[in-house]
C-alpha atoms as a PDB file:
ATOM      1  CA  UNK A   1       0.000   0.000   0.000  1.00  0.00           C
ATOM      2  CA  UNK A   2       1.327   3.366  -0.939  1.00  0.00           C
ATOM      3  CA  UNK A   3       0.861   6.404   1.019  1.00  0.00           C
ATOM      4  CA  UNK A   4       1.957   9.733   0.200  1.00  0.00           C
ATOM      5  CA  UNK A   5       4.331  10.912   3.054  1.00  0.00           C
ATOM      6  CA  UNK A   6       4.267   7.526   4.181  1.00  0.00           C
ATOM      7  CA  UNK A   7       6.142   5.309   1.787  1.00  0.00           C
ATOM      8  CA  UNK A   8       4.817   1.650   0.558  1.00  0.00           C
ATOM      9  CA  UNK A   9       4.273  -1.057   2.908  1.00  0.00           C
ATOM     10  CA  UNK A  10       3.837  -4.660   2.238  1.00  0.00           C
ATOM     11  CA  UNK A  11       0.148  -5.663   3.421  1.00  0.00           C
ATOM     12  CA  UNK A  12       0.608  -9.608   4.517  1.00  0.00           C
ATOM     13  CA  UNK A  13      -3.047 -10.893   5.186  1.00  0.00           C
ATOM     14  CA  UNK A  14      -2.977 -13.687   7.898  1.00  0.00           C
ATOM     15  CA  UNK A  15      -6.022 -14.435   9.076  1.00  0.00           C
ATOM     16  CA  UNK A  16      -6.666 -12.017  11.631  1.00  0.00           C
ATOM     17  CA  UNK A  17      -5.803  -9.163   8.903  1.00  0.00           C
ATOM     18  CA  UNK A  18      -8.111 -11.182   6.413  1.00  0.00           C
ATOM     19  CA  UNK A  19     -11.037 -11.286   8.880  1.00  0.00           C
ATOM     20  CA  UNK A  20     -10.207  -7.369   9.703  1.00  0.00           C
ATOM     21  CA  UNK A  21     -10.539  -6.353   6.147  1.00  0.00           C
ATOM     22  CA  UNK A  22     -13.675  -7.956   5.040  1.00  0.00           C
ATOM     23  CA  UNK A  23     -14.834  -6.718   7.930  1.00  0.00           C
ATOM     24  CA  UNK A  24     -14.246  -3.317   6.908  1.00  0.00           C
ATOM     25  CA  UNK A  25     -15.309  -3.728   3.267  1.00  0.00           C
ATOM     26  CA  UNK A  26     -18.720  -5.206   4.490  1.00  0.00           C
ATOM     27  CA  UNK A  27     -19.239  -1.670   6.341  1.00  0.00           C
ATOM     28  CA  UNK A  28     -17.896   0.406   4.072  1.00  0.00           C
ATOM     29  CA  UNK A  29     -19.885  -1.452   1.015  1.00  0.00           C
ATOM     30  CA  UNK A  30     -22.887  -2.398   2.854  1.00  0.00           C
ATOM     31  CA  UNK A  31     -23.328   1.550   3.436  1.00  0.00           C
ATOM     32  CA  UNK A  32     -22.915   3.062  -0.232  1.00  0.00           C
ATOM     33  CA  UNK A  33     -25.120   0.037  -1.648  1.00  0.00           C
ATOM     34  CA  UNK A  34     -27.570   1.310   1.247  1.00  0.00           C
ATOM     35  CA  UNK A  35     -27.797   4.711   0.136  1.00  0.00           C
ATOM     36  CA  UNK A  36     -28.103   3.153  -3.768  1.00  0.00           C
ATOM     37  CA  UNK A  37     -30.999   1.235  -2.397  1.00  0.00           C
ATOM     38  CA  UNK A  38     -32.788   3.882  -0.554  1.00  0.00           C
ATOM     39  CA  UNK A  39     -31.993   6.606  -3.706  1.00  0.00           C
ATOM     40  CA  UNK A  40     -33.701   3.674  -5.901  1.00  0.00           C
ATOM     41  CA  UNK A  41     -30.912   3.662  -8.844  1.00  0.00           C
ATOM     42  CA  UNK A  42     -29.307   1.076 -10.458  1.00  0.00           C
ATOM     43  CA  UNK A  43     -25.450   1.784 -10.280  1.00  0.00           C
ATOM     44  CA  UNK A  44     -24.757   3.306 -13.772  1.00  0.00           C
ATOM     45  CA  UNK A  45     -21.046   1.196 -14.428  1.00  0.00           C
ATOM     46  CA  UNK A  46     -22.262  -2.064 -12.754  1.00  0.00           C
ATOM     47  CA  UNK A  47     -23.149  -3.628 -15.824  1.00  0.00           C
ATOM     48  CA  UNK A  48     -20.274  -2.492 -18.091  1.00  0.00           C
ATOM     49  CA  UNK A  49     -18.671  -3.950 -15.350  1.00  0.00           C
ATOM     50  CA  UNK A  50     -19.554  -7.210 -14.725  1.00  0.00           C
ATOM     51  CA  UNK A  51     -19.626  -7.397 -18.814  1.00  0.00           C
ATOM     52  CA  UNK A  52     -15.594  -6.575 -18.673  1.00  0.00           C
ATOM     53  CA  UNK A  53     -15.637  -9.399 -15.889  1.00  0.00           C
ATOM     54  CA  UNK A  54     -17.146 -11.603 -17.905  1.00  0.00           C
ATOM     55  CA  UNK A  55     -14.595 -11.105 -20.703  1.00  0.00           C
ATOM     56  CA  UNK A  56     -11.400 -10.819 -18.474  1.00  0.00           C
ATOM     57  CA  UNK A  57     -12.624 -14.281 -17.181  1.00  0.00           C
ATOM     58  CA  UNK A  58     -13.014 -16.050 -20.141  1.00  0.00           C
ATOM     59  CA  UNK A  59      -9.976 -14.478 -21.287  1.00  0.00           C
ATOM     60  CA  UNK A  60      -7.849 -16.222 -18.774  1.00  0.00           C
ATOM     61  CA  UNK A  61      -6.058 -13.068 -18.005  1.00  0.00           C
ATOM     62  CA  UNK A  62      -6.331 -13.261 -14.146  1.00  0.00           C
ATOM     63  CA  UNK A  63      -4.650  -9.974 -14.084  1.00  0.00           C
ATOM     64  CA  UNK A  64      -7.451  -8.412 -15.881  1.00  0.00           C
ATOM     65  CA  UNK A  65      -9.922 -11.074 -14.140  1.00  0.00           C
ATOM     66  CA  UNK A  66      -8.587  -9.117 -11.359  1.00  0.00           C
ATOM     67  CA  UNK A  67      -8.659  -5.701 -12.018  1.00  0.00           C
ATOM     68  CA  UNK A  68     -12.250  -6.542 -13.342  1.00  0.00           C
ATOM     69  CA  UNK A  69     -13.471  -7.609 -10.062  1.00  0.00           C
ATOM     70  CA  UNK A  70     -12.026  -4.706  -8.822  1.00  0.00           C
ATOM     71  CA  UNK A  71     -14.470  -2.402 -11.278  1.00  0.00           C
ATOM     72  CA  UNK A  72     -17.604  -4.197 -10.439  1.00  0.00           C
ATOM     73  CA  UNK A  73     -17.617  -3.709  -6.490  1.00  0.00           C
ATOM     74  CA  UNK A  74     -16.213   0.030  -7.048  1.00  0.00           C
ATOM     75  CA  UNK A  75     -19.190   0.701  -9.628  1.00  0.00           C
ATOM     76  CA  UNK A  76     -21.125  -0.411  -6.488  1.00  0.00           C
ATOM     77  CA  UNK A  77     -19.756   1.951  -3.687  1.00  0.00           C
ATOM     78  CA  UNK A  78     -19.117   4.681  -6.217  1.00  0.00           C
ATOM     79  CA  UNK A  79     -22.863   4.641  -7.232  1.00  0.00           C
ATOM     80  CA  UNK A  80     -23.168   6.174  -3.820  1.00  0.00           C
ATOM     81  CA  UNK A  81     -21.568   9.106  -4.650  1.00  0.00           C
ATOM     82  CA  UNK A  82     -20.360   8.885  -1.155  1.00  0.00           C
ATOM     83  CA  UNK A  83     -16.817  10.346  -1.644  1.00  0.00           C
ATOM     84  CA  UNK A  84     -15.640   9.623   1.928  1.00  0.00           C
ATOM     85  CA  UNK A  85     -16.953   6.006   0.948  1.00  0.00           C
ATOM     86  CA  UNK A  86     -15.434   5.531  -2.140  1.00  0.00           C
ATOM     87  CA  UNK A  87     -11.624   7.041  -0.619  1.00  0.00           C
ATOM     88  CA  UNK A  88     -12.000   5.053   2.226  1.00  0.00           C
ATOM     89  CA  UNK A  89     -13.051   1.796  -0.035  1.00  0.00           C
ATOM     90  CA  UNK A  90     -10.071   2.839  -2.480  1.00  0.00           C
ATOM     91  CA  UNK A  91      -7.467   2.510   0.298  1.00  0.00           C
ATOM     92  CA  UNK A  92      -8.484  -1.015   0.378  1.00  0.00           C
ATOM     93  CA  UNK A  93      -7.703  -1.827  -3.503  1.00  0.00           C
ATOM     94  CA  UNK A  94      -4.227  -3.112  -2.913  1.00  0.00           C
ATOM     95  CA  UNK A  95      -5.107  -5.615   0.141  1.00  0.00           C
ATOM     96  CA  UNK A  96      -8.045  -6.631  -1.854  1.00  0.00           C
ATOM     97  CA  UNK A  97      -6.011  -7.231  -4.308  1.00  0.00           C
ATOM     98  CA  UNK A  98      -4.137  -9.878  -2.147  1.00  0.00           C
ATOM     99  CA  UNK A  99      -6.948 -11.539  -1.090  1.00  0.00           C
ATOM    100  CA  UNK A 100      -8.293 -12.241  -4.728  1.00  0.00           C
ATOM    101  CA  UNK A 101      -4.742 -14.147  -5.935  1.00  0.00           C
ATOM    102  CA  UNK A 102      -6.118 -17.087  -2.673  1.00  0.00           C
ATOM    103  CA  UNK A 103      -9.515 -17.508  -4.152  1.00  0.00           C
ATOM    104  CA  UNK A 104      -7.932 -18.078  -7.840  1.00  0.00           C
ATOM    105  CA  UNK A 105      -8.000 -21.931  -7.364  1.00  0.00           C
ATOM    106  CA  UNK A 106     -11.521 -22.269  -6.537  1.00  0.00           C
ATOM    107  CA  UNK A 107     -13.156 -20.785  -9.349  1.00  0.00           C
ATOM    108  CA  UNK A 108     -13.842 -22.411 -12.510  1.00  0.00           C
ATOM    109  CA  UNK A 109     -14.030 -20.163 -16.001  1.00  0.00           C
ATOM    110  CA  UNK A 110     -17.098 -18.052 -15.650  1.00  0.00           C
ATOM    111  CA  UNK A 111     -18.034 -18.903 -11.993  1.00  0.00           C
ATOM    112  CA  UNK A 112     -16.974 -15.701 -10.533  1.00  0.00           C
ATOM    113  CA  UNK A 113     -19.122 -13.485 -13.110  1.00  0.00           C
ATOM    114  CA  UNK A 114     -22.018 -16.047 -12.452  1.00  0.00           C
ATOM    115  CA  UNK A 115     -21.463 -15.083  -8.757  1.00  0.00           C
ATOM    116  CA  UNK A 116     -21.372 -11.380  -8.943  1.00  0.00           C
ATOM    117  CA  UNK A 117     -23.847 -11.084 -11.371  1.00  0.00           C
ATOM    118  CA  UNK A 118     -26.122 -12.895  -8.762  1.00  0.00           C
ATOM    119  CA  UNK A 119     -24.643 -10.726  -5.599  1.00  0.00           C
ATOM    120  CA  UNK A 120     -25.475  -7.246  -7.578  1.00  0.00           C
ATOM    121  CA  UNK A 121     -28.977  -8.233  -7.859  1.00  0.00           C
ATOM    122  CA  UNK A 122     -28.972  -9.665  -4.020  1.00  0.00           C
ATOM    123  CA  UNK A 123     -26.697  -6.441  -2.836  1.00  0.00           C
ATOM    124  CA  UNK A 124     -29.003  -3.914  -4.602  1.00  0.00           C
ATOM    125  CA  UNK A 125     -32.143  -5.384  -2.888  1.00  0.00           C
ATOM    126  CA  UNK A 126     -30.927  -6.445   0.326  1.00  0.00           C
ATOM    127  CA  UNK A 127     -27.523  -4.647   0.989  1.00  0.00           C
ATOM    128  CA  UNK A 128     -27.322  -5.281   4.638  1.00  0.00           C
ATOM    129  CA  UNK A 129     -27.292  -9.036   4.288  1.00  0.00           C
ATOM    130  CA  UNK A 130     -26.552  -9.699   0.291  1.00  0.00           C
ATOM    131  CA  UNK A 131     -23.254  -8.092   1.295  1.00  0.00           C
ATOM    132  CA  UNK A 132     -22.067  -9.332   4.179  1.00  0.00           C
ATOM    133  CA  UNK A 133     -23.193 -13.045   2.741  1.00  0.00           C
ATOM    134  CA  UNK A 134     -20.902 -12.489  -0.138  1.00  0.00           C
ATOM    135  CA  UNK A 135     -18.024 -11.507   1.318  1.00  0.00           C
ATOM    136  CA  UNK A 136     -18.433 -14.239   4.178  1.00  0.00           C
ATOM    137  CA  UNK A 137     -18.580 -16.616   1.015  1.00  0.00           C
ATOM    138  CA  UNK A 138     -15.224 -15.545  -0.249  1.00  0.00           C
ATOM    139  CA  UNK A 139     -13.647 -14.993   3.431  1.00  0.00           C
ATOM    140  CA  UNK A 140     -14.399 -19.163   3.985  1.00  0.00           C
ATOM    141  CA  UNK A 141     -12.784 -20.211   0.264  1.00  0.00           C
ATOM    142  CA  UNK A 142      -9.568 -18.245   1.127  1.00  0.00           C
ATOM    143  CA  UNK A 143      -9.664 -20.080   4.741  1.00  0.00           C
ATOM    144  CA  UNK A 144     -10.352 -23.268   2.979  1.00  0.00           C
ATOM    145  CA  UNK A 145      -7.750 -22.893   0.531  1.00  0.00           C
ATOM    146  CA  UNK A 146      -5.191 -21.709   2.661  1.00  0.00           C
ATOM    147  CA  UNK A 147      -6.110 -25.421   4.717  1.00  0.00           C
ATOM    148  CA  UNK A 148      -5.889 -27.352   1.700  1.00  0.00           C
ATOM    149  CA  UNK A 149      -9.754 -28.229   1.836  1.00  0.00           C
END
């Protein structure tokens, strides 16, 4: 993570630090998609962004599979247009990041748009569980993967 007048640090995400940040994603995401909700707009990117997912997936580019990812839960909180929200979610990019490269293994071609595709229409309705369902989801494949299960 870079920091201006801070330098770069290495983020390492044992599980402590993995639990920490998802917990801070859920609030920070479960809020903007919230405010989405209760404005009663679809987020304008989302589905641009889940299309690009779709292609960086069946691109196997994981890179872009990646970066992707990265697009559709941003199109999310930045539908807000919470900017505290969306800086504070932004910080988060790089760990997030991180934690993507342990779930690699456990998704077939496709699955993960499937899966988002599905949590955008969940998240939009019912933000305060939709999100934190999802991101429990993903927090138990890293743990399982990390376990060899």
């Amino acid at each position: 993570t870079a920091e201006p007048y801070r330098g770069v640090r290495v983020s390492l995400l044992d599980d402590a630090a993995l639990v920490a940040l998802q917990q801070l994603r859920c609030a920070l995401e479960t809020e903007a998609l919230r405010i989405v909700r209760d404005r009663g707009i679809r987020p304008p990117d989302v589905d641009a962004a889940l299309d690009a997912l779709a292609a960086a997936e069946a691109s196997g580019d994981w890179p872009a599979t990646l970066d992707a990812h990265a697009r559709v839960h941003r199109a999310l909180v930045d539908a807000a247009d919470s900017p505290r929200i969306a800086e504070e979610y932004r910080r988060l990019d790089s760990e997030m990041h991180l934690l993507l490269t342990h779930v690699r293994p456990a998704y077939s071609t496709g699955a993960l748009t499937t899966e988002h595709r599905a949590y955008v229409e969940a998240a939009l309705a019912d933000p305060e569980h939709a999100v934190r369902e999802h991101l429990e989801h993903s927090t138990r494949m890293i743990f399982d993967g990390r376990r060899g299960l």
